[in-house]
Structures are given as C-alpha cells and as structure tokens.
PDB file of N, CA and C in Angstrom:
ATOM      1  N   UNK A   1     252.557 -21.924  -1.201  1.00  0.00           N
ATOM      2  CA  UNK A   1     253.332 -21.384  -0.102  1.00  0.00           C
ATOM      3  C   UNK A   1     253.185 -19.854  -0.090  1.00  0.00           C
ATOM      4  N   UNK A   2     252.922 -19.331   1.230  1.00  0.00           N
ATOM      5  CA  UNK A   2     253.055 -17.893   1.375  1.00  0.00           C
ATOM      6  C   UNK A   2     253.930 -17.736   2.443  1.00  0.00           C
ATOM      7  N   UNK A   3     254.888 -16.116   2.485  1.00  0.00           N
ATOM      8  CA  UNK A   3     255.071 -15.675   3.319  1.00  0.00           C
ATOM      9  C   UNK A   3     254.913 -14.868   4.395  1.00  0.00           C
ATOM     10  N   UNK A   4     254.737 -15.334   5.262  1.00  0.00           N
ATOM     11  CA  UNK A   4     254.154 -14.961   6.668  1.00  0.00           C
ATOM     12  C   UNK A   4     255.229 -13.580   7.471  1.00  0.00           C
ATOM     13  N   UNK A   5     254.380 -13.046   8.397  1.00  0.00           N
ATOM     14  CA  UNK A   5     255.503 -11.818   8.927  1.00  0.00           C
ATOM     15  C   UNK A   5     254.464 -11.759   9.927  1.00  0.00           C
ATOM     16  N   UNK A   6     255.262 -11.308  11.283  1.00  0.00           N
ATOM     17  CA  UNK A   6     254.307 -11.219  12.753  1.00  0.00           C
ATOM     18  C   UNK A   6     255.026  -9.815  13.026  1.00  0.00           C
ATOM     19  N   UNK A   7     253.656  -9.147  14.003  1.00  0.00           N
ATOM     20  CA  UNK A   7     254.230  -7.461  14.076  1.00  0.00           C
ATOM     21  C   UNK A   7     254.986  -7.855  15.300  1.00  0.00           C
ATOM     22  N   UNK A   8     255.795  -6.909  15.070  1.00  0.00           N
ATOM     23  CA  UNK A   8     256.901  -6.469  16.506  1.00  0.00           C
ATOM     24  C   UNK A   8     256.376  -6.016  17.572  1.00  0.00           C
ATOM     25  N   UNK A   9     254.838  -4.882  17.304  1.00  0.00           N
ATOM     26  CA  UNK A   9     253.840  -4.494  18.091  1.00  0.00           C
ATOM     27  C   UNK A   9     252.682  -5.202  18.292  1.00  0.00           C
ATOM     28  N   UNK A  10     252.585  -5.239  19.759  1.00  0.00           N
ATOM     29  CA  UNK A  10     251.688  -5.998  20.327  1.00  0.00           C
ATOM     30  C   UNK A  10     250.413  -5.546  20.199  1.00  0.00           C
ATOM     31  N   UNK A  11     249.289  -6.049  19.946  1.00  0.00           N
ATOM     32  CA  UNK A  11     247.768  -5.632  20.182  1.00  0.00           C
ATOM     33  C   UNK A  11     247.720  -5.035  20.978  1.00  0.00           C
ATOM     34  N   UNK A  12     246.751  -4.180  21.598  1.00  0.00           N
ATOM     35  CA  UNK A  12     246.076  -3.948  22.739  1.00  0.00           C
ATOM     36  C   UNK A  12     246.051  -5.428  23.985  1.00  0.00           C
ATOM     37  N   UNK A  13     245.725  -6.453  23.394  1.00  0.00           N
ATOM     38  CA  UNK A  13     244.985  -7.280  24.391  1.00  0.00           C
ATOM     39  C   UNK A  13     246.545  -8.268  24.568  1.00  0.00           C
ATOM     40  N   UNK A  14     248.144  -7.753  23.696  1.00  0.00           N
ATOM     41  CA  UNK A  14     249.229  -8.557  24.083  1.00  0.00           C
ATOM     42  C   UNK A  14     249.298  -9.524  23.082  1.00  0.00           C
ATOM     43  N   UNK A  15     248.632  -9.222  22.072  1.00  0.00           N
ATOM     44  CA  UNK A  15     248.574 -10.506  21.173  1.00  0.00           C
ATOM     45  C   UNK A  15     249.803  -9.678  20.190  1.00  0.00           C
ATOM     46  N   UNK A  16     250.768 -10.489  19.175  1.00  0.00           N
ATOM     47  CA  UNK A  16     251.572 -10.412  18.572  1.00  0.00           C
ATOM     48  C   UNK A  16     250.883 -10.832  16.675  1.00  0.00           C
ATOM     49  N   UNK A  17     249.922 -10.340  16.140  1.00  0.00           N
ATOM     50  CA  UNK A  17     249.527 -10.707  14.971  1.00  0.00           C
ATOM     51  C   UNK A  17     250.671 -11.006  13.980  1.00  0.00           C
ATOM     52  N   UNK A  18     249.850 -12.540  13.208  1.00  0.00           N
ATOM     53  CA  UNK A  18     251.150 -13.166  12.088  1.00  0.00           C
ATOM     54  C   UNK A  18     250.154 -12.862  10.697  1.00  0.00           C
ATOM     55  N   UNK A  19     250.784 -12.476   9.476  1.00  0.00           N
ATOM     56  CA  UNK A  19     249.916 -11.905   8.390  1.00  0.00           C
ATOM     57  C   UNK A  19     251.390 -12.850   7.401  1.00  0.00           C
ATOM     58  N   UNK A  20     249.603 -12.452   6.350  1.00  0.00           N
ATOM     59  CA  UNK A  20     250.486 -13.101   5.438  1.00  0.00           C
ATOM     60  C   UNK A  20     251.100 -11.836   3.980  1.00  0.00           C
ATOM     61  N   UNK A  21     251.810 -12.032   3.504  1.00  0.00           N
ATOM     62  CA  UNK A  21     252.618 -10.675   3.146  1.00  0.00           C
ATOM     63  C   UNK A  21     251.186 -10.295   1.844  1.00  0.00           C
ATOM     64  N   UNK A  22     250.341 -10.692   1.475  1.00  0.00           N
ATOM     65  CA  UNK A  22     249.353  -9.680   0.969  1.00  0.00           C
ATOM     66  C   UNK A  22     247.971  -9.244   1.650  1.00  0.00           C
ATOM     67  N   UNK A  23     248.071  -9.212   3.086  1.00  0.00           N
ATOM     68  CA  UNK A  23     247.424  -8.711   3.684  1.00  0.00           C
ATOM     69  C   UNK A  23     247.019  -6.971   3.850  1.00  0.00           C
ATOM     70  N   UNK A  24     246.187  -6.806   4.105  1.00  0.00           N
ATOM     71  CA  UNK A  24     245.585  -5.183   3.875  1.00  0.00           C
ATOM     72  C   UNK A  24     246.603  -4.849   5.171  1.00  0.00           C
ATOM     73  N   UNK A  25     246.647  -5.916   6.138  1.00  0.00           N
ATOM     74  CA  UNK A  25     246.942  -5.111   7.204  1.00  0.00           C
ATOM     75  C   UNK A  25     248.175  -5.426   8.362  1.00  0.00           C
ATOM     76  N   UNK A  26     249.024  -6.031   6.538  1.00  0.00           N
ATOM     77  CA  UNK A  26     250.493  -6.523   7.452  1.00  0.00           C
ATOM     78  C   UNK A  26     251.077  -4.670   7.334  1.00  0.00           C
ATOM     79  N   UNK A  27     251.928  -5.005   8.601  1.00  0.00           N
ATOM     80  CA  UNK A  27     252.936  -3.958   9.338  1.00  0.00           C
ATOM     81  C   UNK A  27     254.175  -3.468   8.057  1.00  0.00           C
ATOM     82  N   UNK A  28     254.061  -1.861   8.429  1.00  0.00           N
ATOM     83  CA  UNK A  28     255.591  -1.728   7.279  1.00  0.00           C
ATOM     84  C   UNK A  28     256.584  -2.751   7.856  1.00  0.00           C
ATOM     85  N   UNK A  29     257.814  -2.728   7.271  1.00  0.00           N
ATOM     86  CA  UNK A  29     258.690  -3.665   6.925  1.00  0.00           C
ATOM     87  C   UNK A  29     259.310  -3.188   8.204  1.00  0.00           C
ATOM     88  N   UNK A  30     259.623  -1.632   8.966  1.00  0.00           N
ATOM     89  CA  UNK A  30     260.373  -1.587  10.225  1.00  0.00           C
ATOM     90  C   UNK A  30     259.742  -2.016  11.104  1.00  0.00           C
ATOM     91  N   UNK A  31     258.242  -2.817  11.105  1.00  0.00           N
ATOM     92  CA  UNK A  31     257.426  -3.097  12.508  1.00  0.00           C
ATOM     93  C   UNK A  31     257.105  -4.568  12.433  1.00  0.00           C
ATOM     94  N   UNK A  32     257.740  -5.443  11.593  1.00  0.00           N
ATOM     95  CA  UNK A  32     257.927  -6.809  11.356  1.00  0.00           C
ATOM     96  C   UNK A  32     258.808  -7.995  10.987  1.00  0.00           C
ATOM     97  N   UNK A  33     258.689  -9.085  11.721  1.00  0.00           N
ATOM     98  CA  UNK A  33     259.913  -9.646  11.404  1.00  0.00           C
ATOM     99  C   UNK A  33     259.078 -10.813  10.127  1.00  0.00           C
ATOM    100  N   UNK A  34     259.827 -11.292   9.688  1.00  0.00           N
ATOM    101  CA  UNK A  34     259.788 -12.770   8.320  1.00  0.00           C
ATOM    102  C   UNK A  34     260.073 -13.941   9.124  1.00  0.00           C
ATOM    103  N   UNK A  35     259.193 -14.706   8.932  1.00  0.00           N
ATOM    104  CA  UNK A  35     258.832 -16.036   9.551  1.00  0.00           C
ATOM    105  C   UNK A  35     258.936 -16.886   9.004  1.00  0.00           C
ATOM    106  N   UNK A  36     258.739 -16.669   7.327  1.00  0.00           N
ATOM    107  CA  UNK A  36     259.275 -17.803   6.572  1.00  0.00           C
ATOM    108  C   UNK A  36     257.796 -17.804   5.536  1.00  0.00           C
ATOM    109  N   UNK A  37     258.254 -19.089   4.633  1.00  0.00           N
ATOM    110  CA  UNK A  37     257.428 -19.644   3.616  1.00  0.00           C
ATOM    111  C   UNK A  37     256.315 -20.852   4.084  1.00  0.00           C
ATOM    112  N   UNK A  38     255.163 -20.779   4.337  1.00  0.00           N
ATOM    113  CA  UNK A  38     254.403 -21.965   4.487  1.00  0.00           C
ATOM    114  C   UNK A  38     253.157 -21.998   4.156  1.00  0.00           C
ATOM    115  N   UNK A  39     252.542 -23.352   4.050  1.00  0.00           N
ATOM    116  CA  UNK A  39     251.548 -23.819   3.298  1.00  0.00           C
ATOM    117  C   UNK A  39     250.562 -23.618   4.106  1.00  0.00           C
ATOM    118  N   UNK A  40     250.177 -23.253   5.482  1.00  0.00           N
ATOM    119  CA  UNK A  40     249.353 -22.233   5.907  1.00  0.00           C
ATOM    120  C   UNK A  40     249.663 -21.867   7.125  1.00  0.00           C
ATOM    121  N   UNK A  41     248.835 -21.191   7.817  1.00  0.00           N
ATOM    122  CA  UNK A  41     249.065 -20.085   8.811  1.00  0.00           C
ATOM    123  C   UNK A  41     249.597 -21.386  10.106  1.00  0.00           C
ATOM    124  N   UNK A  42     249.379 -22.425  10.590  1.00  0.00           N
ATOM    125  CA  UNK A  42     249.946 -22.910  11.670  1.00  0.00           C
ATOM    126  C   UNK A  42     251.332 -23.244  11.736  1.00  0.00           C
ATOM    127  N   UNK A  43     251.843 -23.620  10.963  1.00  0.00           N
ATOM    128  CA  UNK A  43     253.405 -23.663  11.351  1.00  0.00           C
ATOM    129  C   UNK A  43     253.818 -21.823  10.911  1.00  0.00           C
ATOM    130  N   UNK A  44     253.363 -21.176  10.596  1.00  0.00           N
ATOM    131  CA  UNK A  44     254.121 -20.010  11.157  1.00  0.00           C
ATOM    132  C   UNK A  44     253.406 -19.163  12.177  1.00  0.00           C
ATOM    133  N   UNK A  45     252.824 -19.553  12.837  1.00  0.00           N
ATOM    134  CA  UNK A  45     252.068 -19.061  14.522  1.00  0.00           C
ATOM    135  C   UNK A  45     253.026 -19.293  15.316  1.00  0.00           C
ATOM    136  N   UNK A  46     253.253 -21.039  15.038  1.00  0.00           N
ATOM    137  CA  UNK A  46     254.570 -21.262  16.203  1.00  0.00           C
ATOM    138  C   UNK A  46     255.691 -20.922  15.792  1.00  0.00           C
ATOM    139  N   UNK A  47     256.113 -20.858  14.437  1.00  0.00           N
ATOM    140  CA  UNK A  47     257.302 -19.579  14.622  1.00  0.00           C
ATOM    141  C   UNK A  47     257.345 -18.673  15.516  1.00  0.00           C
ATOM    142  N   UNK A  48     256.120 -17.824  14.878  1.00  0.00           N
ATOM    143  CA  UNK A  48     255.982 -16.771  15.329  1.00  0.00           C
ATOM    144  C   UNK A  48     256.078 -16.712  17.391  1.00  0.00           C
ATOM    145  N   UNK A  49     255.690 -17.631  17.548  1.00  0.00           N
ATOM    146  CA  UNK A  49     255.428 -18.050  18.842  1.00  0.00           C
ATOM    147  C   UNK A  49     257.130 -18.480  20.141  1.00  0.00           C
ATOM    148  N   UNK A  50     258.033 -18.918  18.992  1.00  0.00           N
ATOM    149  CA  UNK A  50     259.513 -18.760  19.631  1.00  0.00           C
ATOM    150  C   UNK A  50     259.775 -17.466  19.838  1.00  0.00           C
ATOM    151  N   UNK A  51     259.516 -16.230  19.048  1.00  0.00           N
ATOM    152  CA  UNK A  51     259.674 -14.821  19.609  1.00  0.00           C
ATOM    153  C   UNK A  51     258.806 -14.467  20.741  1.00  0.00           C
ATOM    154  N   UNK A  52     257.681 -14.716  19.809  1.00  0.00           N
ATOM    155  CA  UNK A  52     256.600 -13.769  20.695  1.00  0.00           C
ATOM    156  C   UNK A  52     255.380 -15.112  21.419  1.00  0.00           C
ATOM    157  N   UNK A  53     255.998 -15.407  23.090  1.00  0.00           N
ATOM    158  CA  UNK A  53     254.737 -16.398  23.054  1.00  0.00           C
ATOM    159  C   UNK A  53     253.360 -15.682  22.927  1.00  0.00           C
ATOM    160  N   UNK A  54     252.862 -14.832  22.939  1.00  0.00           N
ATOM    161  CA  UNK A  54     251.258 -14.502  23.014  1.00  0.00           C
ATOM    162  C   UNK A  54     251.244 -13.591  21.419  1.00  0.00           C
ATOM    163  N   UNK A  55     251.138 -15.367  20.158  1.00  0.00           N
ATOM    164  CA  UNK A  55     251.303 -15.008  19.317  1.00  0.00           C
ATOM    165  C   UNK A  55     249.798 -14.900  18.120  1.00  0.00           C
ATOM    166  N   UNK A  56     249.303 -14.713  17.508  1.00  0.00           N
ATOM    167  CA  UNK A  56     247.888 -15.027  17.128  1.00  0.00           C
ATOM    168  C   UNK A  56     247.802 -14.891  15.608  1.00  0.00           C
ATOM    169  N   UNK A  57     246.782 -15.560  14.850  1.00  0.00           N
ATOM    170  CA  UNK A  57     246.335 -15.257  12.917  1.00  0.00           C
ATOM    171  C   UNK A  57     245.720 -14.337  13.359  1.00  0.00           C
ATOM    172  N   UNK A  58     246.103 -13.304  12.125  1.00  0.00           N
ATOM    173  CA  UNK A  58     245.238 -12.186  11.828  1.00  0.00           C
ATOM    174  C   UNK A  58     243.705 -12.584  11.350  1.00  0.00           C
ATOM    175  N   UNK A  59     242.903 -11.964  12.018  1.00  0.00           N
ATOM    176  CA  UNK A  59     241.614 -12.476  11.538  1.00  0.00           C
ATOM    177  C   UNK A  59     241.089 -12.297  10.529  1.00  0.00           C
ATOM    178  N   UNK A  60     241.401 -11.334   9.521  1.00  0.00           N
ATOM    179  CA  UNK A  60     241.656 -11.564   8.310  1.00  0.00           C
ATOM    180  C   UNK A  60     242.718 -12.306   7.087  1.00  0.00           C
ATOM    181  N   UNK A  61     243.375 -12.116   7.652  1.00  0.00           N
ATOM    182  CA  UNK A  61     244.542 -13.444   6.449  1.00  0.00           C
ATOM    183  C   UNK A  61     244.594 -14.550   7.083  1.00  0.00           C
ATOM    184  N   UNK A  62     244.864 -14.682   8.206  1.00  0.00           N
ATOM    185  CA  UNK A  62     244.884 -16.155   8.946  1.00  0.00           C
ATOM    186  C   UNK A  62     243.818 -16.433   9.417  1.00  0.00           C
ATOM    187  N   UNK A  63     242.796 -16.107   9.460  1.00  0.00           N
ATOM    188  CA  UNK A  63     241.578 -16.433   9.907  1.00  0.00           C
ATOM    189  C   UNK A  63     241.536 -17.910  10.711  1.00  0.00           C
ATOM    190  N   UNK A  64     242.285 -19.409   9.964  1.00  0.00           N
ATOM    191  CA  UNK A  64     241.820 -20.300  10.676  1.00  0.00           C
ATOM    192  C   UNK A  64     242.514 -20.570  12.025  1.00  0.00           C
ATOM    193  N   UNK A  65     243.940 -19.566  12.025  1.00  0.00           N
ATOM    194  CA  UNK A  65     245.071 -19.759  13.175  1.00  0.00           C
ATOM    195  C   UNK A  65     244.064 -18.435  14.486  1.00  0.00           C
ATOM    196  N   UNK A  66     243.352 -17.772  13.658  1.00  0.00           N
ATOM    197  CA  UNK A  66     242.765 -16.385  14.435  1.00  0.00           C
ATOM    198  C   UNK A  66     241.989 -17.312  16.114  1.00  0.00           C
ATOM    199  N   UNK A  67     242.303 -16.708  17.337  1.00  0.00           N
ATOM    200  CA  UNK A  67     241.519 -17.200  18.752  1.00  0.00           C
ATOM    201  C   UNK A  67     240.820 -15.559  19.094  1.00  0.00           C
ATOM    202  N   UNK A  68     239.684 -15.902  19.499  1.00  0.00           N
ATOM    203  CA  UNK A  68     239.506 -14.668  20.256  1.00  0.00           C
ATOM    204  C   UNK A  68     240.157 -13.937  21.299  1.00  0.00           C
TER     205      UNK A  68
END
C-alpha cells in the first residue's frame, strides 16, 4: 500500500496530477490534498476524481493510471 496525494494545481492542459508520496514530483504539502492508502494508482484516480473530475497518474509514479 502507498499513499497517494493529487495537486490542488491544475496542469497546463486542466489535468489535476495524483502522485504517490515518494515521488520526485509530488506537490509541497500546501498544494495537495491525501487521498488515502492503496494498492495502486486506480482506485486513487477516482478519488482523486470526486474532487477534481479532470483527474490523471503522474507519468512518472503512476505511470499505468498516466492518459495522454
């Protein structure tokens, strides 16, 4: 199990990136919310996805949740 965190700030393209907390390139702690504990990146996308619908994997930590 890891914990997941999606930025508060949107991409450029509106996307809402979900990381997993040892990512190079999760958000300080004031630019993210906690999504919880899971065994991989799809059930916390759609977490992430009750906040923020245009929600996406980081293409580096979540790579398999990542869409172009």
């Amino acid at each position: 199990m890891k914990n997941y965190y999606v930025n508060q700030n949107a991409q450029p393209n509106g996307d809402h990136e979900v990381h997993t907390e040892n990512c190079i390139y999760l958000p300080s702690s004031s630019n993210r919310n906690f999504l919880g504990a899971f065994s991989d990146c799809k059930p916390a996308v759609a977490e992430a996805k009750k906040t923020y619908s245009k929600s996406n994997g980081c293409k580096t930590c979540c790579s398999a949740c990542h869409t172009s």
